[in-house]
Every structure is written in structure tokens, then in C-alpha cells.
C-alpha atoms as a PDB file:
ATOM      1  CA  UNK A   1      32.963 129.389 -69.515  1.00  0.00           C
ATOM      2  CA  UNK A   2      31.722 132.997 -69.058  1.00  0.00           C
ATOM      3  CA  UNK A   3      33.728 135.922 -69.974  1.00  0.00           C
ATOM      4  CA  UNK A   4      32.993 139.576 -69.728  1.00  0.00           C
ATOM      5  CA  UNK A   5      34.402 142.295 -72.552  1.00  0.00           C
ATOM      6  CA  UNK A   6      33.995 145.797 -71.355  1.00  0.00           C
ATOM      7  CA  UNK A   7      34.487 147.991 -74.441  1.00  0.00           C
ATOM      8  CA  UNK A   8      36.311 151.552 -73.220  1.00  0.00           C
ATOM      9  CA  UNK A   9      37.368 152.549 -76.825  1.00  0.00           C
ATOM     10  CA  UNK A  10      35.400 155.510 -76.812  1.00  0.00           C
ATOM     11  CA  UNK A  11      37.027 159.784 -76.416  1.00  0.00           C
ATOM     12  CA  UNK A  12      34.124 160.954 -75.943  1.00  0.00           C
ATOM     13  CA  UNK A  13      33.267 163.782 -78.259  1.00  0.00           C
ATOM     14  CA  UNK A  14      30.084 164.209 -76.627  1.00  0.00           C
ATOM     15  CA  UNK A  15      31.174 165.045 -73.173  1.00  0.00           C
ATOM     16  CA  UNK A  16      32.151 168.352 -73.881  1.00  0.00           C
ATOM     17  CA  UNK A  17      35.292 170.212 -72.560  1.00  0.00           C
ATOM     18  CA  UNK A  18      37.262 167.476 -70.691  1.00  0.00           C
ATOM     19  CA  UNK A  19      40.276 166.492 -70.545  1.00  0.00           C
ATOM     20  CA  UNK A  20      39.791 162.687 -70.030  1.00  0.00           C
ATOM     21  CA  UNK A  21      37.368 160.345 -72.114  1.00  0.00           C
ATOM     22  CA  UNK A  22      34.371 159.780 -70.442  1.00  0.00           C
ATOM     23  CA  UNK A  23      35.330 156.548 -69.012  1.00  0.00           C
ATOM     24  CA  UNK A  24      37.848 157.945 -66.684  1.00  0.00           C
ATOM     25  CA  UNK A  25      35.631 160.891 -65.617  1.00  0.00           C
ATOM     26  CA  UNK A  26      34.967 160.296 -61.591  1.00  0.00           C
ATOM     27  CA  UNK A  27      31.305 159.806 -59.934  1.00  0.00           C
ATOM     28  CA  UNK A  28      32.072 160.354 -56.310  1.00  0.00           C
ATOM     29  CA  UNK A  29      35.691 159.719 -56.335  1.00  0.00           C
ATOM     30  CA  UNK A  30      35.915 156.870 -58.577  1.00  0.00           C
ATOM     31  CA  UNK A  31      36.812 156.220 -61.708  1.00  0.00           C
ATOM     32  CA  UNK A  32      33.326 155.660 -63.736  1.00  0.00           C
ATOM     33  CA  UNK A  33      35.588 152.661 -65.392  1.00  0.00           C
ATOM     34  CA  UNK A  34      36.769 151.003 -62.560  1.00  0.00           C
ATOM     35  CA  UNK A  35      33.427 150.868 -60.902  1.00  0.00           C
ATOM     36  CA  UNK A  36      32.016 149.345 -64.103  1.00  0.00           C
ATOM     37  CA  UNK A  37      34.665 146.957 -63.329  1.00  0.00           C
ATOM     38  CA  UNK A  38      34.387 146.781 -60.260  1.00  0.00           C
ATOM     39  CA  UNK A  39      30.460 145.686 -60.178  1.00  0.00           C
ATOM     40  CA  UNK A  40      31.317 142.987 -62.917  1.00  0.00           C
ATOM     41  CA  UNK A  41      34.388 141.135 -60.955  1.00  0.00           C
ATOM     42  CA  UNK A  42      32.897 141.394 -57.328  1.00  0.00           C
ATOM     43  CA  UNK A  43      29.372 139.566 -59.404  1.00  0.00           C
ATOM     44  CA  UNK A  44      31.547 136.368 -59.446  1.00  0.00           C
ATOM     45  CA  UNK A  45      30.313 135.092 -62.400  1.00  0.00           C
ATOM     46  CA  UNK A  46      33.083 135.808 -64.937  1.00  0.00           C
ATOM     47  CA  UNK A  47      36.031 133.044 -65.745  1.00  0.00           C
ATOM     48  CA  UNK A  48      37.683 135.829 -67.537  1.00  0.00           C
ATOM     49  CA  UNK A  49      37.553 140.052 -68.220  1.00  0.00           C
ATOM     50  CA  UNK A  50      39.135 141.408 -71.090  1.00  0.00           C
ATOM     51  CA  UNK A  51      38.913 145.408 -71.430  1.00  0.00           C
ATOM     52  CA  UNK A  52      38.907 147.201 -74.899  1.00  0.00           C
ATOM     53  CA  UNK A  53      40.840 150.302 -74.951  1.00  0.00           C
ATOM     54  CA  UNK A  54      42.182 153.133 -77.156  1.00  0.00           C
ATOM     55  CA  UNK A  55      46.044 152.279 -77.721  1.00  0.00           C
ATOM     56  CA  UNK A  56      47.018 155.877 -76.544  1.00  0.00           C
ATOM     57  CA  UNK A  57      44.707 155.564 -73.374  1.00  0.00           C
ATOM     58  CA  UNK A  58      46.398 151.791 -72.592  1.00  0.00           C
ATOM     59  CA  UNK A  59      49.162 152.712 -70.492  1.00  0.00           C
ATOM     60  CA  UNK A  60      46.819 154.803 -68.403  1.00  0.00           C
ATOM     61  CA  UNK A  61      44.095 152.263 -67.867  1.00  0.00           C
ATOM     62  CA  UNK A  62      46.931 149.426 -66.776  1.00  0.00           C
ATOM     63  CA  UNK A  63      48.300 151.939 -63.992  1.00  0.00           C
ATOM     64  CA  UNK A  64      44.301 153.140 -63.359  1.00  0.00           C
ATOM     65  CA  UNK A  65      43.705 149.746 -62.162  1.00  0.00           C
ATOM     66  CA  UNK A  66      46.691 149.040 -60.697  1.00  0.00           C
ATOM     67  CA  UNK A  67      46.302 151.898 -58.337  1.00  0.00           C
ATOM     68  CA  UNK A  68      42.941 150.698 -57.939  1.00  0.00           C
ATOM     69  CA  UNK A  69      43.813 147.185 -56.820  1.00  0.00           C
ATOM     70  CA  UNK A  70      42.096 145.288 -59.418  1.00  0.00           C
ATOM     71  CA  UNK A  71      43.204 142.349 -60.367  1.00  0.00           C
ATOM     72  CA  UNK A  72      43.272 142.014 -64.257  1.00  0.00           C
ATOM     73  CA  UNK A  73      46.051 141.147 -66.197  1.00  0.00           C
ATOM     74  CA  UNK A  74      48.010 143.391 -68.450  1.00  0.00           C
ATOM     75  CA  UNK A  75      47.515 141.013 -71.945  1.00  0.00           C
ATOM     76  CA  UNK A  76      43.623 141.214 -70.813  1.00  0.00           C
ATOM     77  CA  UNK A  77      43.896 144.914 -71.706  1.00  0.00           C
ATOM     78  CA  UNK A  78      43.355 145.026 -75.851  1.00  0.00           C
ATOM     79  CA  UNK A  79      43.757 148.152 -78.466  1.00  0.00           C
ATOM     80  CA  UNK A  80      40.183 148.659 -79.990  1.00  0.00           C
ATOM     81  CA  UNK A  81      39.888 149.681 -83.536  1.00  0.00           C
ATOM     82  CA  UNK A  82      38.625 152.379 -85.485  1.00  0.00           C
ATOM     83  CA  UNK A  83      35.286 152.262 -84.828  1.00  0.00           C
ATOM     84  CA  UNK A  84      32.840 150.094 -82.086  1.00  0.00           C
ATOM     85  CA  UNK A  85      32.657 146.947 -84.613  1.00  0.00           C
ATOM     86  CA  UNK A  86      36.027 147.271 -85.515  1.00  0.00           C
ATOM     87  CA  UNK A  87      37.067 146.798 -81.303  1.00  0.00           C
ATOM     88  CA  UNK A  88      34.311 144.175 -81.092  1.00  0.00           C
ATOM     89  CA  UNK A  89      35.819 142.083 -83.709  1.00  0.00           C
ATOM     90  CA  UNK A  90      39.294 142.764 -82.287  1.00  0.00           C
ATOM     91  CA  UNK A  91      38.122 141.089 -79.217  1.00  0.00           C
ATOM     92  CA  UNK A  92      36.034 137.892 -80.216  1.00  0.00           C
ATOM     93  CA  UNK A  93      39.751 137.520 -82.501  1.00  0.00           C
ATOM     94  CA  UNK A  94      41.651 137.637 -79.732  1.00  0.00           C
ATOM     95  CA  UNK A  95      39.114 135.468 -77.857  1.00  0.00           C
ATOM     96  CA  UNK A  96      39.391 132.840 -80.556  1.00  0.00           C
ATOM     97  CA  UNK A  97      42.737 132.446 -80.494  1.00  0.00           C
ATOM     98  CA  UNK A  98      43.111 132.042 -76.882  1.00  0.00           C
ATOM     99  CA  UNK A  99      40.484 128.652 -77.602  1.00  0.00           C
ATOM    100  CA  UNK A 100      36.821 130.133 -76.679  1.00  0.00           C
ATOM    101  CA  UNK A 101      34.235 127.130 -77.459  1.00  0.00           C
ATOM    102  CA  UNK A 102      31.314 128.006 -79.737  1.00  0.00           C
ATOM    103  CA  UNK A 103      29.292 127.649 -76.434  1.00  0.00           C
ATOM    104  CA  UNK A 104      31.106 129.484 -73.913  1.00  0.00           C
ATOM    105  CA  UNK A 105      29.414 132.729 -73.306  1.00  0.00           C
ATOM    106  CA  UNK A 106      30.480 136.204 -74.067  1.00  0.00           C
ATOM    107  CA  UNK A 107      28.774 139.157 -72.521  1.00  0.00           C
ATOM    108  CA  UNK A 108      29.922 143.073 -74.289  1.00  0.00           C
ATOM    109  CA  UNK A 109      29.405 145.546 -71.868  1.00  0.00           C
ATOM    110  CA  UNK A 110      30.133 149.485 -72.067  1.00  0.00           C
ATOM    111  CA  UNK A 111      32.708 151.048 -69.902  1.00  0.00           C
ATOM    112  CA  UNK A 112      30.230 153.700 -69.506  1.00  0.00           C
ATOM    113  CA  UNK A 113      27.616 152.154 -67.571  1.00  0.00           C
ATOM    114  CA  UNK A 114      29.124 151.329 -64.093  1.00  0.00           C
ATOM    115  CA  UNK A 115      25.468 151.056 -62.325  1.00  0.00           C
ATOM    116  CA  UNK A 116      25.426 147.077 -63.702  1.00  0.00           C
ATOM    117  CA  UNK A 117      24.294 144.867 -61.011  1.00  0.00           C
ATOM    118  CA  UNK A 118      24.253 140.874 -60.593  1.00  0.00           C
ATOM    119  CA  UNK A 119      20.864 140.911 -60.645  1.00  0.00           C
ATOM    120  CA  UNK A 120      20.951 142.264 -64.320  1.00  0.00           C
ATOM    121  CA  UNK A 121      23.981 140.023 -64.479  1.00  0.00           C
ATOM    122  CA  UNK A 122      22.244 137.153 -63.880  1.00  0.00           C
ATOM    123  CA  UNK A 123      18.813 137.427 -65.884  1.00  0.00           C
ATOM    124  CA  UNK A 124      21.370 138.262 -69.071  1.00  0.00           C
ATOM    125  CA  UNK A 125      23.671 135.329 -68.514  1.00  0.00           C
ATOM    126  CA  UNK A 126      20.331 133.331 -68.301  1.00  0.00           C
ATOM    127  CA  UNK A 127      18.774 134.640 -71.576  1.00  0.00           C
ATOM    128  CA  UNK A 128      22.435 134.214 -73.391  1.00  0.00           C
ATOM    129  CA  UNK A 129      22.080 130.258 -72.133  1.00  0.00           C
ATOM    130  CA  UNK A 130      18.918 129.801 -73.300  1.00  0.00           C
ATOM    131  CA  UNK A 131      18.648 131.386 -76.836  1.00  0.00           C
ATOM    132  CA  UNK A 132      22.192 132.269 -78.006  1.00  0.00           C
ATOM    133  CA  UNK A 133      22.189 136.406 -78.042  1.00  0.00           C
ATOM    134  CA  UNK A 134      20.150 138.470 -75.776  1.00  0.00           C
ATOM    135  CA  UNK A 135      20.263 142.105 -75.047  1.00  0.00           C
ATOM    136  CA  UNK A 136      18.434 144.086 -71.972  1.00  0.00           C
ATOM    137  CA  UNK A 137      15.956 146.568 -72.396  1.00  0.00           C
ATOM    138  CA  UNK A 138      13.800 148.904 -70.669  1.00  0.00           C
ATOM    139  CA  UNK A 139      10.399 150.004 -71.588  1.00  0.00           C
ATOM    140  CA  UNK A 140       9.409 153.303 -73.079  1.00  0.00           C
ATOM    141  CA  UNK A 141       7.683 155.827 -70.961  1.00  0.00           C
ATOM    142  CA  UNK A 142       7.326 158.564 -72.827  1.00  0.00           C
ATOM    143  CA  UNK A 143       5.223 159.537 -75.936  1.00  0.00           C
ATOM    144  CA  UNK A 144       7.201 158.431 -79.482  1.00  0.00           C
ATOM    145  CA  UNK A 145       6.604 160.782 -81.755  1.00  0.00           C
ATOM    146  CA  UNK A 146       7.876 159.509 -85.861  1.00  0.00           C
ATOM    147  CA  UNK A 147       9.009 163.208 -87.168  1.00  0.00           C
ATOM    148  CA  UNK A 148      10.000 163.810 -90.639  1.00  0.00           C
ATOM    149  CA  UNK A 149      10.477 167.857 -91.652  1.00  0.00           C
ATOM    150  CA  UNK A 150       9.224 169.056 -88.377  1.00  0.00           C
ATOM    151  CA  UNK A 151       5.822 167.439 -89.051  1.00  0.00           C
ATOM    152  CA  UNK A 152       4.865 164.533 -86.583  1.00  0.00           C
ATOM    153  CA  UNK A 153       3.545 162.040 -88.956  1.00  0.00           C
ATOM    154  CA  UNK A 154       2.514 159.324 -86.704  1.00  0.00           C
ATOM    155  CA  UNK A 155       2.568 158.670 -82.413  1.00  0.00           C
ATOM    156  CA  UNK A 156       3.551 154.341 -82.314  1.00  0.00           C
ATOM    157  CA  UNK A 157       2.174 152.346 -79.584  1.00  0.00           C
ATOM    158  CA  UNK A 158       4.700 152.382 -76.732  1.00  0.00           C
ATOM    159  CA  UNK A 159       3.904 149.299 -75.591  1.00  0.00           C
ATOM    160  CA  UNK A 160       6.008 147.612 -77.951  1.00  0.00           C
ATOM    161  CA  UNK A 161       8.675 150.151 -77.638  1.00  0.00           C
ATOM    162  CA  UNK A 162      11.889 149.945 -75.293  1.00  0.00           C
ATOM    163  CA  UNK A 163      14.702 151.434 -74.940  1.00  0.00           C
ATOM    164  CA  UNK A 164      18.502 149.212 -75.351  1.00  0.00           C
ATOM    165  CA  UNK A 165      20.876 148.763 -73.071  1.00  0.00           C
ATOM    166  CA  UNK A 166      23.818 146.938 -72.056  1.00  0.00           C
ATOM    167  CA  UNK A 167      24.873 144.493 -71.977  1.00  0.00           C
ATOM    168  CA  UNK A 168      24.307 142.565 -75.366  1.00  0.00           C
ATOM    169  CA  UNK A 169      25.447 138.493 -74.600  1.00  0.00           C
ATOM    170  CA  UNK A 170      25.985 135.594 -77.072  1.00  0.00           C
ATOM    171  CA  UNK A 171      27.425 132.408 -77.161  1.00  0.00           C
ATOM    172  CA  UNK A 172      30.773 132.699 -78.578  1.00  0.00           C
ATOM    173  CA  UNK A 173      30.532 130.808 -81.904  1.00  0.00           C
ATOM    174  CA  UNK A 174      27.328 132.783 -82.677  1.00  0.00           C
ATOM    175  CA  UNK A 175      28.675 135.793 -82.404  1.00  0.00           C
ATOM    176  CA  UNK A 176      31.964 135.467 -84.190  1.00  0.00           C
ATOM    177  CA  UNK A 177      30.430 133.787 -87.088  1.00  0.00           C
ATOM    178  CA  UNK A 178      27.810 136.654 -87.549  1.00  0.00           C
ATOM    179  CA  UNK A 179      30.526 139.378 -87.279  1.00  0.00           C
ATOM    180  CA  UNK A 180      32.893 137.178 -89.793  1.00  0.00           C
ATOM    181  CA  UNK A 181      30.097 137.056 -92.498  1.00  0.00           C
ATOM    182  CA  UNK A 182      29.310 140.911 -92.953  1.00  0.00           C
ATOM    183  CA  UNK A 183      30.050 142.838 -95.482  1.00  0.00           C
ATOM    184  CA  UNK A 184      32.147 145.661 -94.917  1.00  0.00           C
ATOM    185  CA  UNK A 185      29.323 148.576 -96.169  1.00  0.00           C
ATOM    186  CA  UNK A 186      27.217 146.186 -93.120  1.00  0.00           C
ATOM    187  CA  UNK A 187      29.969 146.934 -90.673  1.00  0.00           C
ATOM    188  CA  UNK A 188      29.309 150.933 -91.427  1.00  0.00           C
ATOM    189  CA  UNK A 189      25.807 151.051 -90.520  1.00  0.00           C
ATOM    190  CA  UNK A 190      25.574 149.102 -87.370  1.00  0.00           C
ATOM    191  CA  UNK A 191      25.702 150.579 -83.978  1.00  0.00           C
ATOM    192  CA  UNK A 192      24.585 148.364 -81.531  1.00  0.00           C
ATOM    193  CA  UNK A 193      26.290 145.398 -80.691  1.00  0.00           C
ATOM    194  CA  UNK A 194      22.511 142.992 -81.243  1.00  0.00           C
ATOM    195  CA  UNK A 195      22.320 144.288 -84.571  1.00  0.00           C
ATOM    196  CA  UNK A 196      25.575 142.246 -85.838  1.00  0.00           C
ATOM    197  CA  UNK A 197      23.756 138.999 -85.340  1.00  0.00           C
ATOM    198  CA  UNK A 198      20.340 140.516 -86.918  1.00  0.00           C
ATOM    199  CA  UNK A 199      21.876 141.165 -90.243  1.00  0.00           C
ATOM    200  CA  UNK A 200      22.408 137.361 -89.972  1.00  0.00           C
ATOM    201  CA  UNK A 201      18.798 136.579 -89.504  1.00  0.00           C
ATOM    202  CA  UNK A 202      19.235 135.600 -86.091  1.00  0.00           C
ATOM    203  CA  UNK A 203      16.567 135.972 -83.385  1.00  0.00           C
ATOM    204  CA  UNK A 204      18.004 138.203 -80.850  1.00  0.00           C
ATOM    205  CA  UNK A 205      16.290 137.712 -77.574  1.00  0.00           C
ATOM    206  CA  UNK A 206      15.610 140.274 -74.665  1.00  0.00           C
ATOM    207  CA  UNK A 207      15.980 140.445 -71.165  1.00  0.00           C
ATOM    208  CA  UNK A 208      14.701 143.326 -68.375  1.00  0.00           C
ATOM    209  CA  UNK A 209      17.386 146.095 -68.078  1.00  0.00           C
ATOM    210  CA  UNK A 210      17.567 148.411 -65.061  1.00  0.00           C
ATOM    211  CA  UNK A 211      17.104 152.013 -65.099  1.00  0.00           C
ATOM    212  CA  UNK A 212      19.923 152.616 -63.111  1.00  0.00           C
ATOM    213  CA  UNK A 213      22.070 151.538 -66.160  1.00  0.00           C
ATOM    214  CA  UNK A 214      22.703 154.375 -67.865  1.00  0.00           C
ATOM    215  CA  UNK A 215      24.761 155.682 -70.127  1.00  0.00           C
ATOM    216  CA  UNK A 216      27.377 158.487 -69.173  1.00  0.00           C
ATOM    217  CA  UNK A 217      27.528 159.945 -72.570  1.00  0.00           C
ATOM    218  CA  UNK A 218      26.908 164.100 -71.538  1.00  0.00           C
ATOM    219  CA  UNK A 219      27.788 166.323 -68.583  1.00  0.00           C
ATOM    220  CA  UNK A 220      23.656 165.893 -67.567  1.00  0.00           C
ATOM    221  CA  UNK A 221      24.494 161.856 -67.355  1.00  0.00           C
ATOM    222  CA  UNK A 222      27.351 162.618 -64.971  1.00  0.00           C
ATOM    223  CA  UNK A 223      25.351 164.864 -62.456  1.00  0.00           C
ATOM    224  CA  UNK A 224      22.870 161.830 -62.454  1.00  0.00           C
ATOM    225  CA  UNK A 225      24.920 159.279 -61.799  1.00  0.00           C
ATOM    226  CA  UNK A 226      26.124 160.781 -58.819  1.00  0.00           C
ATOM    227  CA  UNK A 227      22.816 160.623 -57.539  1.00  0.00           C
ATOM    228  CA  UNK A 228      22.437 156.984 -58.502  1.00  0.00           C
ATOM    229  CA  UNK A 229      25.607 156.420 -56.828  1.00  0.00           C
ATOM    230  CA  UNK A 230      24.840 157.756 -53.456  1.00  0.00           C
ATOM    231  CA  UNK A 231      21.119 155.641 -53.751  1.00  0.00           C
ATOM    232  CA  UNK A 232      22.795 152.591 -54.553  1.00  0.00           C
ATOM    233  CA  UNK A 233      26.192 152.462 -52.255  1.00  0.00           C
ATOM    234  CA  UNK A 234      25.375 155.214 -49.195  1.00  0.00           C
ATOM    235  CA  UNK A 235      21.867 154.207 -48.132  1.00  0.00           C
END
């Protein structure tokens, strides 16, 4: 079984002044959300999709969708938790008690990346069969620079440099055995869904990303995914 968790818990801060979280902010008429959604479900390769939300935004997601005629049912839609661990581990709880095998496959995906394609899909899904937890990346173009008090101390090799993206997928049991055996000062210094099986010592594989798959964190990210919008679905 394959089952998709888009995580939505975020306000975000970063967006600026807006009235919505980011996730509900439109590219080209659409909810950036529901075409996250959208891309995932019309894929095919999902048994299940369970959406993490912000209890006060829950409501509005459920009648979001519903105006948007997708299909996904209300107890699918689950309160995240303080912070992005915290909704993570809501989830693969919830997961667990609905009867998810250690093998089955869970892929985390943000809300805030809507550009996902079954291509990506697919090479991810792949990876997560193969070696248990896999996350895409892209490689680095520009120059790293290490910085410490304004002084550049050192220019790394980009080569072995990449950038993360989404999404991160696991087999089940991996995953919720890894997030069950931090410790909660851990759970305060991880951001990035990957790093929760690190801390174990487990080998976290990687697949190719896709440029396209950004991020909509700023007001920047916005203008450009209206660009990648109109490249990708009005050529």
C-alpha cells in the first residue's frame, strides 16, 4: 500500500502581509493546495491521502476541497501539532492505528510545492521500495560560500552539494520507529523530515528532484510559480 501525507500545518510567517497561510494563496486561480493535491491524486499511485492541517484552518480546507471537487474524506483531514515533527508524528499515529504494515509506503509531501509531477512521483516511490527512506534532491549551481563573522572561510566543492526537496518517503515501520525513539531535545533541532531517520543511523537514500518543485515560502516564490504554472499547464 502507498499513501501520500501532504503536511499544510504551516501560517506562514514568511509570506508577509496576507491574510491566508501560504497554502491557500492562488497561482492562476487555484488554490496552491489543491493543485498540490491535485497533481498527487490524478498520479494514480496513492491507496490513500491524508492532509495535515492547522485545527483553526480545518473547517476551511474541508469546504476548499469540497468546492473544488476533490474527493478526500473529511477523517483524512488531521490537526497538526505544534511544530513540523510534532504534525509528522500526529500522522504516522494516526496511520498506525488505522493498521499501516511496516512495509507499506509513506511518502510526506509539503502543501507548498504544487509543481510535483508523476515522474518525480515515480523515481521517489522507486527509491522508498528499494532502500527504506529516500528524499529528492537537486544539485547545486551556484558557488557555496562557508561564512562565519562576515569572513568566507572556505568555498566546498559543489559537486557533492544539492539542494532538498520534497518529498521525503519511507516505509512505514521505518519511519515510525525512528520518530518513536528520539529524544525530545532531538525533536527540537530537526527540520527536515530525512533527518528523523538519520539521528537513527539510518542510510537515507536520494533520488533526482525537479526544479520546478519549489517551495512557495515568500511573495518572490509566488510570482515564480505563476510562471511555472503557465510553462507546465498552458503550453
Amino acid at each position: 500500500m502507498k499513501i501520500a501525507v501532504v503536511l499544510a500545518g504551516g501560517i506562514g510567517k514568511r509570506m508577509g502581509d496576507v491574510k491566508l497561510p501560504k497554502q491557500f494563496l492562488e497561482i492562476n486561480g487555484i488554490a496552491t493546495i489543491v493543485l498540490t493535491l491535485k497533481n498527487l491524486l490524478d498520479s494514480r499511485l496513492f491507496d490513500s491521502l491524508y492532509i495535515v492541517i492547522h485545527k483553526d484552518w480545518r473547517q476551511y480546507l474541508y469546504e476548499l476541497l469540497t468546492n473544488s471537487l476533490l474527493q478526500i474524506p473529511k477523517e483524512n483531514i488531521i490537526c497538526g501539532g505544534r511544530e513540523r515533527i510534532d504534525s509528522i508524528e500526529n500522522a504516522l499515529d494516526i496511520l498506525k492505528a488505522k493498521g499501516t504494515n511496516p512495509d507499506d509506503i509513506v511518502l510526506f509531501h509539503d502543501a507548498v510545492r504544487p509543481f510535483i509531477t508523476k515522474e518525480l512521483l515515480d523515481r521517489g516511490l522507486c527509491a522508498a521500495l528499494k532502500y527504506g527512506a529516500c528524499v529528492a534532491i537537486t544539485p547545486v549551481k551556484d558557488t557555496m560560500i562557508i561564512v562565519e563573522n562576515e569572513v568566507a572561510l572556505a568555498m566546498p566543492n559543489r559537486s557533492s552539494l544539492f539542494h532538498g526537496q520534497a518529498p521525503d518517503i519511507f516505509k512505514f515501520g521505518l519511519i515510525y520507529d525512528c520518530i518513536k525513539s528520539l529524544k525530545p531535545e532531538e525533536k527540537l533541532t530537526i527540520t527536515g523530515t530525512a533527518q528523523i531517520c538519520q539521528r537513527q543511523g539510518v542510510k537515507v537514500h536520494t533520488y533526482l528532484g525537479d526544479e520546478r518543485n519549489i517551495k512557495i515560502t515568500s511573495i518572490m516564490d509566488l510570482f515564480l510559480a505563476k510562471a511555472i504554472y503557465r510553462e507546465m499547464y498552458e503550453q
